[in-house]
N, C-alpha and C. Protein backbone atom coordinates (compact mmCIF):
# COMPACT_ATOMS: atom_id res chain seq x y z
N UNK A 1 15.36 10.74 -0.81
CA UNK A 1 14.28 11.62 -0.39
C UNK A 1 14.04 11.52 1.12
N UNK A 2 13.69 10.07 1.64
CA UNK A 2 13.73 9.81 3.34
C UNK A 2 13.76 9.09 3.34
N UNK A 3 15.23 9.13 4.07
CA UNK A 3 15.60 7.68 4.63
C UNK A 3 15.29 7.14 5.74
N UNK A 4 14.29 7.81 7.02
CA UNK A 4 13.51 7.46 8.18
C UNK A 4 12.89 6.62 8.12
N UNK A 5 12.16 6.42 7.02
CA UNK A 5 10.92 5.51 6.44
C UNK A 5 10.96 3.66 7.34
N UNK A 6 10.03 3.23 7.64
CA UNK A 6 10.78 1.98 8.34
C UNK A 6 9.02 0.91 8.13
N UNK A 7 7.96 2.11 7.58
CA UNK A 7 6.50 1.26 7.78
C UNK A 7 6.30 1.61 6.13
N UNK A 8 6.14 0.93 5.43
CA UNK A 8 5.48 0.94 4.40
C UNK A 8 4.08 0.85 3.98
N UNK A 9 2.85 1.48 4.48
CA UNK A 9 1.47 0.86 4.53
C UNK A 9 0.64 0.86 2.97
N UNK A 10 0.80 0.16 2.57
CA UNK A 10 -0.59 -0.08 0.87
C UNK A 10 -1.59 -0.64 1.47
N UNK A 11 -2.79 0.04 0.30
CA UNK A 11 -3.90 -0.51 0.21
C UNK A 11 -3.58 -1.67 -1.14
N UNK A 12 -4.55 -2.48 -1.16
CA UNK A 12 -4.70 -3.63 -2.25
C UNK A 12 -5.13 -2.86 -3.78
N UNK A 13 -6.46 -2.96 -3.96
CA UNK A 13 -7.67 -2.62 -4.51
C UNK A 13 -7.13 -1.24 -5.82
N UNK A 14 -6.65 -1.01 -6.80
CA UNK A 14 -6.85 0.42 -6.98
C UNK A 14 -4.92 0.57 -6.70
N UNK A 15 -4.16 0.28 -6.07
CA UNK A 15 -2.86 0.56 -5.63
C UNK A 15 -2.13 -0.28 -5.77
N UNK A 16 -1.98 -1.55 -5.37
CA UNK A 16 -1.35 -2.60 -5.63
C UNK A 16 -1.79 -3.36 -7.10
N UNK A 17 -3.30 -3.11 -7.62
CA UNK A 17 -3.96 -3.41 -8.69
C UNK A 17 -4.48 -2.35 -9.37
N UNK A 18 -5.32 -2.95 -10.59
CA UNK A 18 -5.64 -1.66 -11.00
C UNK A 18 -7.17 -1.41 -10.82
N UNK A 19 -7.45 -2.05 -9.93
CA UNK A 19 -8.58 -1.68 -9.47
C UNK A 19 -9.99 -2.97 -9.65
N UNK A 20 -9.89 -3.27 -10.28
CA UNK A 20 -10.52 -4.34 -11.23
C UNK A 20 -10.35 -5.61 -10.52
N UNK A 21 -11.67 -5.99 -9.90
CA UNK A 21 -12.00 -7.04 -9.74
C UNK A 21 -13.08 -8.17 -10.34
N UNK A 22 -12.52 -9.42 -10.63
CA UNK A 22 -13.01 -10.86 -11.61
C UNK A 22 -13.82 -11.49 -10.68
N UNK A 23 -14.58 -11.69 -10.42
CA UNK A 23 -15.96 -12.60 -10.22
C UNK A 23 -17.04 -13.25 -11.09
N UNK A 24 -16.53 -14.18 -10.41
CA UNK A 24 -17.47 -14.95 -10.95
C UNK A 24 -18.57 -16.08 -10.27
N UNK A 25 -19.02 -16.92 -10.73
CA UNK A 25 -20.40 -17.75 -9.57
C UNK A 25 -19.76 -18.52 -8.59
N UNK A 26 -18.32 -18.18 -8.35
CA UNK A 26 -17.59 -19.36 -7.75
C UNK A 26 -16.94 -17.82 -6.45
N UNK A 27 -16.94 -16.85 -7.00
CA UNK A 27 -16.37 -15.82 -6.23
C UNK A 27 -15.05 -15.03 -6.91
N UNK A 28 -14.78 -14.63 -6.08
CA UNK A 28 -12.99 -13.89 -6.78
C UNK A 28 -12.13 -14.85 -7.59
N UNK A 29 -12.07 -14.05 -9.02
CA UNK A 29 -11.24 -15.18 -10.04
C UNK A 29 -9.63 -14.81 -9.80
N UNK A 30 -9.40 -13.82 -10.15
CA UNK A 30 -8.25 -12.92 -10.27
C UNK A 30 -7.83 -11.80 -10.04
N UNK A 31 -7.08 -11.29 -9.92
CA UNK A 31 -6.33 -9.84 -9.77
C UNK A 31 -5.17 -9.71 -10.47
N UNK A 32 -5.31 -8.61 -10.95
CA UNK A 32 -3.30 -8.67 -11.45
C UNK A 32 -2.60 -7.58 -10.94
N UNK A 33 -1.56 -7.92 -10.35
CA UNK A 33 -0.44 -6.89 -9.70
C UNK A 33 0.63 -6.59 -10.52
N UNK A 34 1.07 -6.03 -10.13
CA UNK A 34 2.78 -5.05 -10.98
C UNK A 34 3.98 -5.92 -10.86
N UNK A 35 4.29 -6.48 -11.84
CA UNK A 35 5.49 -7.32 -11.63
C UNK A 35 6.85 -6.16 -10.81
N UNK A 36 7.12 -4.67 -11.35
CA UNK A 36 7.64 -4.15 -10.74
C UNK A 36 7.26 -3.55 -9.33
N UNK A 37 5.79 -3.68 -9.66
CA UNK A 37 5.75 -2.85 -7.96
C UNK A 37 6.51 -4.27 -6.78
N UNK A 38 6.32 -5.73 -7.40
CA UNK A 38 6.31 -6.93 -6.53
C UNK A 38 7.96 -6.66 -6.21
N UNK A 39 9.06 -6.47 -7.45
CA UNK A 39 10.37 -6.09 -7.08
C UNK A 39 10.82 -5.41 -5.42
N UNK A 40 10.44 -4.32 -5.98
CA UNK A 40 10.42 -3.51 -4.72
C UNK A 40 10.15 -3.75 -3.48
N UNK A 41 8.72 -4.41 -3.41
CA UNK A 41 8.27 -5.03 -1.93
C UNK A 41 9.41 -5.88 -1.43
N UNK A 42 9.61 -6.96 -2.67
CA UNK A 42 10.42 -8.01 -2.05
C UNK A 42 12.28 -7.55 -1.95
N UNK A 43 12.38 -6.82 -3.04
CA UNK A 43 14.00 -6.88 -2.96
C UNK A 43 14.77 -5.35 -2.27
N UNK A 44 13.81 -4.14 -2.57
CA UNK A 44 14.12 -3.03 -2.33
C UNK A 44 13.91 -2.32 -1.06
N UNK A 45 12.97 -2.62 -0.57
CA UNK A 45 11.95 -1.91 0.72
C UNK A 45 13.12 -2.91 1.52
N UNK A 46 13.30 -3.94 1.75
CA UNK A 46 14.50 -4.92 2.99
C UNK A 46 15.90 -4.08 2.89
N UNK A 47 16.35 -3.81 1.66
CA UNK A 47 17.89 -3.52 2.01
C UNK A 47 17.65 -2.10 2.39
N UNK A 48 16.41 -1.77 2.72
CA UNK A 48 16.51 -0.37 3.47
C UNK A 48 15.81 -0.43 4.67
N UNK A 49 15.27 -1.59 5.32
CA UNK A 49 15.10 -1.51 6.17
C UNK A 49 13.26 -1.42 6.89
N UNK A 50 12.78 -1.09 5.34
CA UNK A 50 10.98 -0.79 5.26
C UNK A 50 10.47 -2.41 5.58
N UNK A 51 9.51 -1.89 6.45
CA UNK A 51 8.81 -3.75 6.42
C UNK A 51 7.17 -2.74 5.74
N UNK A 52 6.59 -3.64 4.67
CA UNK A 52 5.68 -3.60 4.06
C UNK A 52 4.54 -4.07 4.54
N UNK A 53 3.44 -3.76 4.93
CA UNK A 53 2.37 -3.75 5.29
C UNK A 53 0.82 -3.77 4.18
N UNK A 54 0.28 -4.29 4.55
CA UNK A 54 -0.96 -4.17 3.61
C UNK A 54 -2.31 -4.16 4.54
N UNK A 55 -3.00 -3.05 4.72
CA UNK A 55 -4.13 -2.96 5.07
C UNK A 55 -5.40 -3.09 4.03
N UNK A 56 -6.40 -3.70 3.83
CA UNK A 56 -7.39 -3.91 2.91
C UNK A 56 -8.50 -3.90 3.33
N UNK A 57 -9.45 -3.65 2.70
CA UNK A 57 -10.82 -3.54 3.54
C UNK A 57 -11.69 -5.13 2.57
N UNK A 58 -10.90 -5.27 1.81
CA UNK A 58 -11.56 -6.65 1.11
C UNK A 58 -10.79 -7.84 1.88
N UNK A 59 -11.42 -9.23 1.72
CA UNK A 59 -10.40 -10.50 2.02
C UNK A 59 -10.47 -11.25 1.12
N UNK A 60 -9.64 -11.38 0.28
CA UNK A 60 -9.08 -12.29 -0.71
C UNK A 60 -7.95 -13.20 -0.24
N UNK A 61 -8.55 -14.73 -0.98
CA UNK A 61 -7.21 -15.59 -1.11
C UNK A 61 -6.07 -15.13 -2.04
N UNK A 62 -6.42 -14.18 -3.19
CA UNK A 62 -5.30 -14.30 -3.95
C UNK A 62 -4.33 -13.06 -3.26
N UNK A 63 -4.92 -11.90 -2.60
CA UNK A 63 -3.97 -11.18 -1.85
C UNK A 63 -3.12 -11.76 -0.82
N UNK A 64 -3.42 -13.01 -0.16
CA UNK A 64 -2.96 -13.66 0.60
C UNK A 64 -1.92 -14.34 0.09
N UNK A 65 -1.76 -14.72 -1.25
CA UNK A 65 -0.52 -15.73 -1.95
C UNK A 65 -0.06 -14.84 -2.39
N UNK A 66 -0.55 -13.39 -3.22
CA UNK A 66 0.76 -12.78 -3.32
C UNK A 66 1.35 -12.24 -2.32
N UNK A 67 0.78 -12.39 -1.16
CA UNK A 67 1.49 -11.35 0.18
C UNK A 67 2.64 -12.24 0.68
N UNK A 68 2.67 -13.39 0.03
CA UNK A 68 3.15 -14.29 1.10
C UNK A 68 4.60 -14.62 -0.56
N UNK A 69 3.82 -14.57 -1.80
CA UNK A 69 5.03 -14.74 -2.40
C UNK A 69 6.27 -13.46 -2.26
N UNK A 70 5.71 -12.07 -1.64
CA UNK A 70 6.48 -11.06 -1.21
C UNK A 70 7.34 -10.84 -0.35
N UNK A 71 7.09 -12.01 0.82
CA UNK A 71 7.02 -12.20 2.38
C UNK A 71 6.49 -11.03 2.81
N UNK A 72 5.49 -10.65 2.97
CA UNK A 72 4.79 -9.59 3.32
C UNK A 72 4.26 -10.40 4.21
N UNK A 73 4.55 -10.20 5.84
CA UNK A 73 3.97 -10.91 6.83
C UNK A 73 2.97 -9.70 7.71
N UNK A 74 3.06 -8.78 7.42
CA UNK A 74 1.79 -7.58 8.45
C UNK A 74 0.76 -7.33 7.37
N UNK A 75 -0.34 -8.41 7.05
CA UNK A 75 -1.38 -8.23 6.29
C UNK A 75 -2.26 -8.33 6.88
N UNK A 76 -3.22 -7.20 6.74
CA UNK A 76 -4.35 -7.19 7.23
C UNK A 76 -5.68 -7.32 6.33
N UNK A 77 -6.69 -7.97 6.25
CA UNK A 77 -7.75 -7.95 5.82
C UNK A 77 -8.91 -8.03 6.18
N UNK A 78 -9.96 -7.30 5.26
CA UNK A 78 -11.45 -7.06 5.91
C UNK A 78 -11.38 -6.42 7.05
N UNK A 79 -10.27 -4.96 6.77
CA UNK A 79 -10.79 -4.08 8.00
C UNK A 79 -11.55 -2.99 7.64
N UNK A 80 -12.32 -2.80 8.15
CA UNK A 80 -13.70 -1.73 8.77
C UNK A 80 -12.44 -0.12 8.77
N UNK A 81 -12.13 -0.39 10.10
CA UNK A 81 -11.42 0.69 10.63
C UNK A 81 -9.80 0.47 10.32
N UNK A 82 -9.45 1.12 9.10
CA UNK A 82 -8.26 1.10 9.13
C UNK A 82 -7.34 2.23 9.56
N UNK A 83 -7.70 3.01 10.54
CA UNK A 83 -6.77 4.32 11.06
C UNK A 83 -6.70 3.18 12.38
N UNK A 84 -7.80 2.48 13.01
CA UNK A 84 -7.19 1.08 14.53
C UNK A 84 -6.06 0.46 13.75
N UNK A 85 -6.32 -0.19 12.76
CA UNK A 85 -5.20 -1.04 12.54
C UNK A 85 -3.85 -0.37 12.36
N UNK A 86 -4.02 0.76 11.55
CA UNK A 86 -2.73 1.29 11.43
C UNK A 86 -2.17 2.01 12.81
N UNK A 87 -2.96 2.28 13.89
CA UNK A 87 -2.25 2.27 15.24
C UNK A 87 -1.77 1.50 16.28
N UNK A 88 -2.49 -0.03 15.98
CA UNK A 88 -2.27 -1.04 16.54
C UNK A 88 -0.93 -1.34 16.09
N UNK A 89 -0.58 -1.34 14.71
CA UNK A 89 0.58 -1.70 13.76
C UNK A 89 1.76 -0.17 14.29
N UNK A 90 1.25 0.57 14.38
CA UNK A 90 2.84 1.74 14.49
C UNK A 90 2.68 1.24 16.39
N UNK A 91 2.16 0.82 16.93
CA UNK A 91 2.57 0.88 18.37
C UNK A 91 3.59 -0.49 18.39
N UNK A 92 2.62 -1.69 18.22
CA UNK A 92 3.71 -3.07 17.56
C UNK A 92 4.98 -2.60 17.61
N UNK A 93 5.58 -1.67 16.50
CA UNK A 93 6.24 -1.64 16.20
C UNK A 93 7.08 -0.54 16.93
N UNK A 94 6.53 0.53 17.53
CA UNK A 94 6.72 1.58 18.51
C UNK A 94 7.80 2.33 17.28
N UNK A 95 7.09 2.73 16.32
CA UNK A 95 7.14 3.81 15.14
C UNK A 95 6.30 4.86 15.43
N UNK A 96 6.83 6.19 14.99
CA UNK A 96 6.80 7.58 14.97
C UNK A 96 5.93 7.52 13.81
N UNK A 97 4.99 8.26 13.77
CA UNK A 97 4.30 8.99 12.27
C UNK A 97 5.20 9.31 11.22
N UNK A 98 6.24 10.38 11.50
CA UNK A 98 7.19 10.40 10.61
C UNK A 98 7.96 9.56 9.88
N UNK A 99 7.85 8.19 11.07
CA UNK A 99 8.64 7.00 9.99
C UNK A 99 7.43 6.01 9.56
N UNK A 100 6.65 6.44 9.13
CA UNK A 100 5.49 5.75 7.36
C UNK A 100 5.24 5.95 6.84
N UNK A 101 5.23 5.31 5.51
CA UNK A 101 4.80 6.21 4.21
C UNK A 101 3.79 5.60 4.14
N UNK A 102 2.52 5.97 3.22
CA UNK A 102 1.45 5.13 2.81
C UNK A 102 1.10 5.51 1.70
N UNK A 103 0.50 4.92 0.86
CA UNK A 103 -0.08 4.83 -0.16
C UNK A 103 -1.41 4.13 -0.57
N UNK A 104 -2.14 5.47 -1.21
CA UNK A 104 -3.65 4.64 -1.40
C UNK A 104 -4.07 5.55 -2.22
N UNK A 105 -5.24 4.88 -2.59
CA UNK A 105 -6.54 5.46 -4.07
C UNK A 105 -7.47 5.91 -3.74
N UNK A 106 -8.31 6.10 -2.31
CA UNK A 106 -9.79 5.97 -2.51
C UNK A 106 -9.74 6.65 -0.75
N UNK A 107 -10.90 7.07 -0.75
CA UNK A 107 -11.40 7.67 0.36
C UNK A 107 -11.18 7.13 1.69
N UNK A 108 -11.33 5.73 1.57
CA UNK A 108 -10.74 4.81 2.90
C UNK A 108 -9.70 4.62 3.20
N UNK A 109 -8.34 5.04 2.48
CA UNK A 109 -7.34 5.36 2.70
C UNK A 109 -7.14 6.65 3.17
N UNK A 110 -7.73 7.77 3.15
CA UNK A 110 -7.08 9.12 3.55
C UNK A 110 -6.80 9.25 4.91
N UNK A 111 -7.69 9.02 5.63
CA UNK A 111 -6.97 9.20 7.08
C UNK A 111 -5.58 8.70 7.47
N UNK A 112 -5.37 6.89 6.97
CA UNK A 112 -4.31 6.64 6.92
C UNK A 112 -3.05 7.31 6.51
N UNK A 113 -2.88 8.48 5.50
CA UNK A 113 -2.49 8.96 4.51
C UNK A 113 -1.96 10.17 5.32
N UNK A 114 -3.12 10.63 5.98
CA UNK A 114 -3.09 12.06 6.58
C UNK A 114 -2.29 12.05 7.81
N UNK A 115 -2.42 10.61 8.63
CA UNK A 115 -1.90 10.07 9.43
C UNK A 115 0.17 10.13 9.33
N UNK A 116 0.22 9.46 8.10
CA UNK A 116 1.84 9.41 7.80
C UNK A 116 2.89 10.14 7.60
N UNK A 117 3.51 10.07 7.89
CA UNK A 117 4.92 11.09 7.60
C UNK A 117 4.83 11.58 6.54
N UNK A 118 4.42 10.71 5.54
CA UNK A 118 4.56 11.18 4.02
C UNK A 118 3.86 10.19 3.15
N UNK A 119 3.33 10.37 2.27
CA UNK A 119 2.17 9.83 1.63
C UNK A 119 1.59 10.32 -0.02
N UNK A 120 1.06 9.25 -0.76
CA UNK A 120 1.25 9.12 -1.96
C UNK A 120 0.03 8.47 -2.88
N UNK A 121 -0.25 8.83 -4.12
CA UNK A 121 -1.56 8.08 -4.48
C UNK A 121 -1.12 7.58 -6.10
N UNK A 122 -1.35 6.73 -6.41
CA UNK A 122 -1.67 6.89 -7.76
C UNK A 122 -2.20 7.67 -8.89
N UNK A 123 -1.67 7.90 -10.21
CA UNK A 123 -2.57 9.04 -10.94
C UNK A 123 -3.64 9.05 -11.11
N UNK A 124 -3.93 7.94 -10.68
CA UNK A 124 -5.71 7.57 -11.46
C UNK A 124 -6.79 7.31 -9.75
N UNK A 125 -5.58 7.84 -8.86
CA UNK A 125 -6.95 7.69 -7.86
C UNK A 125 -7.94 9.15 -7.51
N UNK A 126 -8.77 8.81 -6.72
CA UNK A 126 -10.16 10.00 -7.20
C UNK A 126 -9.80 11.42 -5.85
N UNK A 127 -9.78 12.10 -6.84
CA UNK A 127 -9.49 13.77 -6.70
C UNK A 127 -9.17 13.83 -5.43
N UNK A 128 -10.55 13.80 -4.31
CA UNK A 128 -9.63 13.86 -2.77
C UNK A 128 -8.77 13.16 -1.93
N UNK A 129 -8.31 12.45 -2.55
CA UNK A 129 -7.30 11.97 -2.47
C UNK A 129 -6.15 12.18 -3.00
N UNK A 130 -6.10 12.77 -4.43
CA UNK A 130 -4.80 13.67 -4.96
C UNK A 130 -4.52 14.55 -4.28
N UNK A 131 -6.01 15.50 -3.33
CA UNK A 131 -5.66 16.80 -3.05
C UNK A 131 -4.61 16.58 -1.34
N UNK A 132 -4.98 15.65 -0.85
CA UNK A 132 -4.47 15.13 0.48
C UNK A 132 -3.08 14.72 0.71
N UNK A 133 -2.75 13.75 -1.05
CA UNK A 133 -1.38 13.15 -0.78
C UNK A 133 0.18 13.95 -1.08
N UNK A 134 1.03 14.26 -0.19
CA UNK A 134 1.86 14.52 -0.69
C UNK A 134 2.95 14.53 -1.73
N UNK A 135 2.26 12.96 -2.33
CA UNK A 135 3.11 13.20 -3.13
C UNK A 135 1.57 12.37 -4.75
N UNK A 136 1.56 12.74 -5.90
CA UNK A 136 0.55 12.32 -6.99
C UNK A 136 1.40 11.49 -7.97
N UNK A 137 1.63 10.59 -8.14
CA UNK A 137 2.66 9.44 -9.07
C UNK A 137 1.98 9.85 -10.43
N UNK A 138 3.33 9.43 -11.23
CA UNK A 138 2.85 9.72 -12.20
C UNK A 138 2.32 8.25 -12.87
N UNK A 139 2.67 6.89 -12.40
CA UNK A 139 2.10 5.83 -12.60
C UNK A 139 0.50 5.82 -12.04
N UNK A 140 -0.17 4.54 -12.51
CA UNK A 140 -1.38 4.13 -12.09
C UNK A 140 -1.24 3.06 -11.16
N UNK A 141 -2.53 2.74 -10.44
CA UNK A 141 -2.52 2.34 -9.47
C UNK A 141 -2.39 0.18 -10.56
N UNK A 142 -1.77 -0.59 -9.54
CA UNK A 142 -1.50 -1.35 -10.54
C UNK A 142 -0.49 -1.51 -11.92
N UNK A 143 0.02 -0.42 -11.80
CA UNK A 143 0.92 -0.35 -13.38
C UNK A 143 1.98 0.13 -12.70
N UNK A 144 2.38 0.03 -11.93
CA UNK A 144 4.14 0.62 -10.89
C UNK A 144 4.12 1.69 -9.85
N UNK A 145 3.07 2.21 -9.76
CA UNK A 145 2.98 3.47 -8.92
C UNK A 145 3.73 3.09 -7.35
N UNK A 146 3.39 1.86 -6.87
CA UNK A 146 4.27 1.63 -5.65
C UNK A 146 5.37 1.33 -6.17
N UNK A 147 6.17 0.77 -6.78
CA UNK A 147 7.45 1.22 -7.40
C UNK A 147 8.00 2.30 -7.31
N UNK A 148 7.07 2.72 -8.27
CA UNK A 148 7.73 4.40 -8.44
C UNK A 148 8.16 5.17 -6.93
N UNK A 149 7.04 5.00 -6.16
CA UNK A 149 7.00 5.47 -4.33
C UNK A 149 8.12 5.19 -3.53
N UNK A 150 8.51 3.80 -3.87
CA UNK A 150 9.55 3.01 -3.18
C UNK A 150 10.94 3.98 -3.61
N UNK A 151 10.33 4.22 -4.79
CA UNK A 151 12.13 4.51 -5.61
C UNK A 151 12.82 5.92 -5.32
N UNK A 152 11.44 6.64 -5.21
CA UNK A 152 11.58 8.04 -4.39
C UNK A 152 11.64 8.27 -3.11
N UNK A 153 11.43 7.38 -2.31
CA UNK A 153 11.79 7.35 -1.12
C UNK A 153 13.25 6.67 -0.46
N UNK A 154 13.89 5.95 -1.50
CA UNK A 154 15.14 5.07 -1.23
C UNK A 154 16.30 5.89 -2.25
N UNK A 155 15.93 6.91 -2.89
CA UNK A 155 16.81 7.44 -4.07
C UNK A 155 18.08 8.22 -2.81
């Protein structure tokens, strides 16, 4: 589909999960991620060349161990403004708009989204955000949808 692709940007929350966060009196218990979406980050997105990124507006330890069991080294957390970070990150890298894809669920992702070459949501994320992304997965956010993204963009 495009092989330009070279920035991979996800949100956490809703995209990488299924949205659902565990608290408890101690704080954040758990999260559960996509054993296949984790494939991809780690084995698929490298032999093409994508470095994976994670912008979040939450800060979790457990996003931090899975970012790191991914080698996902451009993680960002507890950002406010994530259209700064994602320009701070394409200059870094002195990437074109055209070469990022992004993917997200929720309203704080769209600019990012609108921002990218090409861009993608989960089925289950909320309406303006379907209407924005170029491309609507037929997975859920958490259940392979970045998979699925990866696979259409490397096919």
């Amino acid at each position: 589909m495009r092989n330009n692709i070279k920035l991979f940007v996800m949100d956490v929350d809703g995209t990488l999960t299924d949205g659902k966060i565990y608290i408890s009196e101690v704080g954040e218990l758990f999260k559960a991620f996509d054993v296949k979406d984790g494939y991809a980050i780690k084995n698929i997105m490298p032999q093409h060349g994508i470095i994976p990124v994670i912008i979040t507006g939450r800060i979790s330890r457990i996003v931090e161990t899975r970012a790191k069991e991914l080698n996902i080294t451009e993680i960002y957390q507890g950002i406010c403004d994530k259209v700064a970070t994602f320009e701070a990150i394409r200059s870094k890298f002195g990437i074109t708009y055209d070469e990022i894809a992004s993917i997200g669920d929720d309203l704080n992702d769209l600019e990012i989204m609108k921002l990218s070459g090409i861009s993608a949501c989960p089925s289950d994320s909320c309406e303006e955000v379907k209407k924005h992304a170029n491309i609507v997965l037929s997975k859920k956010g958490g259940a392979g949808a970045v998979r699925e993204f990866v696979e259409r963009l490397t096919e």
